[in-house]
Protein backbone atom coordinates (compact mmCIF):
# COMPACT_ATOMS: atom_id res chain seq x y z
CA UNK A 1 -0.33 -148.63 111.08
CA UNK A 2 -1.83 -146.93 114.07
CA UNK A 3 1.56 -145.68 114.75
CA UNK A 4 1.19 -143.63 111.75
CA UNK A 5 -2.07 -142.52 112.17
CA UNK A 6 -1.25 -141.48 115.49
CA UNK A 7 2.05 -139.69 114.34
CA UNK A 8 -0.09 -138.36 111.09
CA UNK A 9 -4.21 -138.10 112.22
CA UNK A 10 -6.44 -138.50 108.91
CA UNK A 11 -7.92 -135.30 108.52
CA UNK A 12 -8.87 -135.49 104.93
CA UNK A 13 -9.30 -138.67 102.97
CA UNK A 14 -8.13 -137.93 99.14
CA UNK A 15 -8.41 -141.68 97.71
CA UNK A 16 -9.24 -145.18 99.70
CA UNK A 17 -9.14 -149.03 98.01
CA UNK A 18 -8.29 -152.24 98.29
CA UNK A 19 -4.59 -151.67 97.64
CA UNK A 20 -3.90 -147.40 98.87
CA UNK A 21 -5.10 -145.03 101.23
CA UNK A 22 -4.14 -141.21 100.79
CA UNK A 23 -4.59 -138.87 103.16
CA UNK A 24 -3.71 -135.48 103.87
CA UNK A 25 -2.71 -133.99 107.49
CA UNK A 26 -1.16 -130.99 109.34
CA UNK A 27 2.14 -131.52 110.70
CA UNK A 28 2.32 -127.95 112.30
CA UNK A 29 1.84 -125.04 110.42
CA UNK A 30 2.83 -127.36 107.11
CA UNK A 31 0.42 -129.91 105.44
CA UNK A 32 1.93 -133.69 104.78
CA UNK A 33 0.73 -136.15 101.94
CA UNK A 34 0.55 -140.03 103.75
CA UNK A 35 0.68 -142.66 100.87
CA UNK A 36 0.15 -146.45 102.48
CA UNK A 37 0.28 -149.02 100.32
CA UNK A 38 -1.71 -152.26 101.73
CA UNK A 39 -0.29 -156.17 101.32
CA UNK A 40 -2.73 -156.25 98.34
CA UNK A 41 -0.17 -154.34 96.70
CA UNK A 42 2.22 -157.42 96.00
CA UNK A 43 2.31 -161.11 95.60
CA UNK A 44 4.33 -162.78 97.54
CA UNK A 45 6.23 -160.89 99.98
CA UNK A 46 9.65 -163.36 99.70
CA UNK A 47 9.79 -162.75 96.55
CA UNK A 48 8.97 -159.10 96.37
CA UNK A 49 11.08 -158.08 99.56
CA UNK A 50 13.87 -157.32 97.43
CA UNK A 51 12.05 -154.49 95.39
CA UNK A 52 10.34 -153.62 98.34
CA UNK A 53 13.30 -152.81 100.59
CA UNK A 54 14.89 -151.01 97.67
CA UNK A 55 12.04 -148.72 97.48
CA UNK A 56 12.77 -147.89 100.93
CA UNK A 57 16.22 -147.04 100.20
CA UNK A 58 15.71 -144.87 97.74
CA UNK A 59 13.03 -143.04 99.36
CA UNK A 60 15.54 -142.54 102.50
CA UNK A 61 18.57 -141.34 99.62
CA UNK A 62 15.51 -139.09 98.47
CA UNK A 63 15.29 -137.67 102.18
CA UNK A 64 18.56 -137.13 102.69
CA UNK A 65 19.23 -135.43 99.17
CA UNK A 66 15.82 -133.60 98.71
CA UNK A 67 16.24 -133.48 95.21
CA UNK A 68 15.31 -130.34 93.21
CA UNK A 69 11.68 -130.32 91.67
CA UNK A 70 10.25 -133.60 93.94
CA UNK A 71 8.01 -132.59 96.87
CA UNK A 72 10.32 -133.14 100.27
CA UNK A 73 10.14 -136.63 101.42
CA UNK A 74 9.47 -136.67 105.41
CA UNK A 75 9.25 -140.61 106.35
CA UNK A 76 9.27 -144.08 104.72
CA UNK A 77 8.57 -147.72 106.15
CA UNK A 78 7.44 -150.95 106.47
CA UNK A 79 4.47 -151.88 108.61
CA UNK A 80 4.43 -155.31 108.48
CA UNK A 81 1.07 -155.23 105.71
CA UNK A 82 1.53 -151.61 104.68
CA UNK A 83 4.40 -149.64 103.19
CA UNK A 84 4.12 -146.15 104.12
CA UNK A 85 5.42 -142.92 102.74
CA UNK A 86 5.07 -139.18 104.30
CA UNK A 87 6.03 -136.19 102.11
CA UNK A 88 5.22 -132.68 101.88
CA UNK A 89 2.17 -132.03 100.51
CA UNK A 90 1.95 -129.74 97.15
CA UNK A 91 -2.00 -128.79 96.42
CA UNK A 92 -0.67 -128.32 92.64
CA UNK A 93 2.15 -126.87 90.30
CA UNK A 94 -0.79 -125.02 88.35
CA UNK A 95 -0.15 -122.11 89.95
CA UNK A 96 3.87 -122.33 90.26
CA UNK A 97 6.21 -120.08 89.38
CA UNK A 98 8.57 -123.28 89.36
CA UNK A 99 6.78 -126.06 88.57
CA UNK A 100 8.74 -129.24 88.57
CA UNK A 101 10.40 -130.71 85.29
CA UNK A 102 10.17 -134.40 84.07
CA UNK A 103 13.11 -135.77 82.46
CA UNK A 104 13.60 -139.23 80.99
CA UNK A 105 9.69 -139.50 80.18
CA UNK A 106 9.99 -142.19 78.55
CA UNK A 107 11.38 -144.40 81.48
CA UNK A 108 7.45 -143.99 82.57
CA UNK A 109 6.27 -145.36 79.57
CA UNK A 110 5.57 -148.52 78.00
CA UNK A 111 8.00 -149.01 74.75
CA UNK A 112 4.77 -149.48 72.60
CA UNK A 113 3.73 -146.48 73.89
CA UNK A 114 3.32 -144.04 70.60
CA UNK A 115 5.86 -141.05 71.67
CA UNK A 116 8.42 -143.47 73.41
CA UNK A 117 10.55 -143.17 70.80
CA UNK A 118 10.22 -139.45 70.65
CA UNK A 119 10.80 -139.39 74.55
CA UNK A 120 13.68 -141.65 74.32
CA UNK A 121 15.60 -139.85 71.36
CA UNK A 122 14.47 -136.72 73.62
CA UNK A 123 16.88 -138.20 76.78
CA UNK A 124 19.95 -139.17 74.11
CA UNK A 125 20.36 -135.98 73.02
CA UNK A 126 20.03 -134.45 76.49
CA UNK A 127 22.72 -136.78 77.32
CA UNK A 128 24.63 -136.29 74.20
CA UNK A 129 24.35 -132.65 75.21
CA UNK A 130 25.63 -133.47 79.13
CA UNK A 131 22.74 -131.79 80.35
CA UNK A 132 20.85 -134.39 82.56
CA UNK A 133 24.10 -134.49 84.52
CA UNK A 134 23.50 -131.62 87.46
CA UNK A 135 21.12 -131.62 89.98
CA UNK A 136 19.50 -128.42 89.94
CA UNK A 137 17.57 -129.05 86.61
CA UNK A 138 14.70 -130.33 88.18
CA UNK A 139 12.69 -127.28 88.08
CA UNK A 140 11.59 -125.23 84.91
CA UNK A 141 13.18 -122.07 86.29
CA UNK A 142 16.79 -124.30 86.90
CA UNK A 143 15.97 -126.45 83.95
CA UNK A 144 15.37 -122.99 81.87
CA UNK A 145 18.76 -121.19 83.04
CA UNK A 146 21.00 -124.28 81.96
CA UNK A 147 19.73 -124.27 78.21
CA UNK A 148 20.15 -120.45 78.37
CA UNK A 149 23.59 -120.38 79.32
CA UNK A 150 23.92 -123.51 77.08
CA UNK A 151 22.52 -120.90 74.03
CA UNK A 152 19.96 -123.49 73.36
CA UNK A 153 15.97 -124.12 73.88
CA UNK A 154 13.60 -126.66 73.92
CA UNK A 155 11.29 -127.05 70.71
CA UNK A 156 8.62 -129.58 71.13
CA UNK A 157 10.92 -132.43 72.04
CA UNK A 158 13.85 -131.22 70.50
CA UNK A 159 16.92 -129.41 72.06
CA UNK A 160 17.90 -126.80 69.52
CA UNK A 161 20.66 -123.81 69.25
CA UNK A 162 18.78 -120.23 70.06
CA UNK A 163 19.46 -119.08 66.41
CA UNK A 164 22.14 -116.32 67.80
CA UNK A 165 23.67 -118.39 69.61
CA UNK A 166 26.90 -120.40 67.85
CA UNK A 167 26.08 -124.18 65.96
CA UNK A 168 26.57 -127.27 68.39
């Protein structure tokens, strides 16, 4: 951990407890997010290697893909009784001219949650539609230029045909 903190100095504190500390530094002229989980976090850490080594491969594919609409993922790892991730920090969308897009909302949810089903019936049609399928639709503006050249739009949660456009 003092690795880290060496590599990434706290300047500002943005949330401290038993089981996270947040913090935001400069890394240059840029600003980085550090997110370090503390042993707290799990139970027992045979059991939960497993999920916890696949959370630091897929942070690493994130890395090396820099996905489209997720804020650029810098570093990931294990610290013996932390698991730390450094990515680019984003003060908010608010103001964004391309805020990020999430799809598949209700894979965040619990299934008794009341708009799962909408969410879920939401993601089938998307998929119906083969629209989920490229990797530039995870910003409103990419998101936004697929359904036009698709002659459809979103309506509420509903994919629908822009009325000049021909039936699907």
């Amino acid at each position: 951990m003092l690795a880290l903190m060496r590599a990434y100095p706290i300047e500002d504190v943005l949330r401290e407890h038993d089981r996270l500390i947040v913090w935001k530094t400069a890394e240059g002229k840029n600003q980085v997010l550090v997110k370090a989980w503390r042993r707290s976090c799990w139970g027992d850490e045979t059991l939960e290697s497993p999920r916890l080594a696949k959370f630091c491969e897929d942070a690493e594919d994130f890395i090396l893909t820099q996905p489209a609409g997720l804020n650029h993922l810098i570093d990931v790892g294990w610290l013996g009784h932390h698991l730390a991730l450094v990515q680019e920090y984003v003060d908010a969308y608010t103001e964004s001219q391309n805020p990020p897009i999430l799809h598949r909302k209700e894979t965040f949810l619990d299934p008794l949650h009341p708009r799962f089903a909408e969410y879920a019936q939401l993601s089938a049609r998307e998929e119906e539609l083969e629209l989920l399928s490229r990797n530039d639709i995870g910003t409103r503006r990419g998101w936004e230029e697929l359904l036009h050249t698709r002659g459809l739009r979103l309506e509420g949660t509903s994919i629908v045909p822009v009325s000049d456009s021909p039936s699907i």
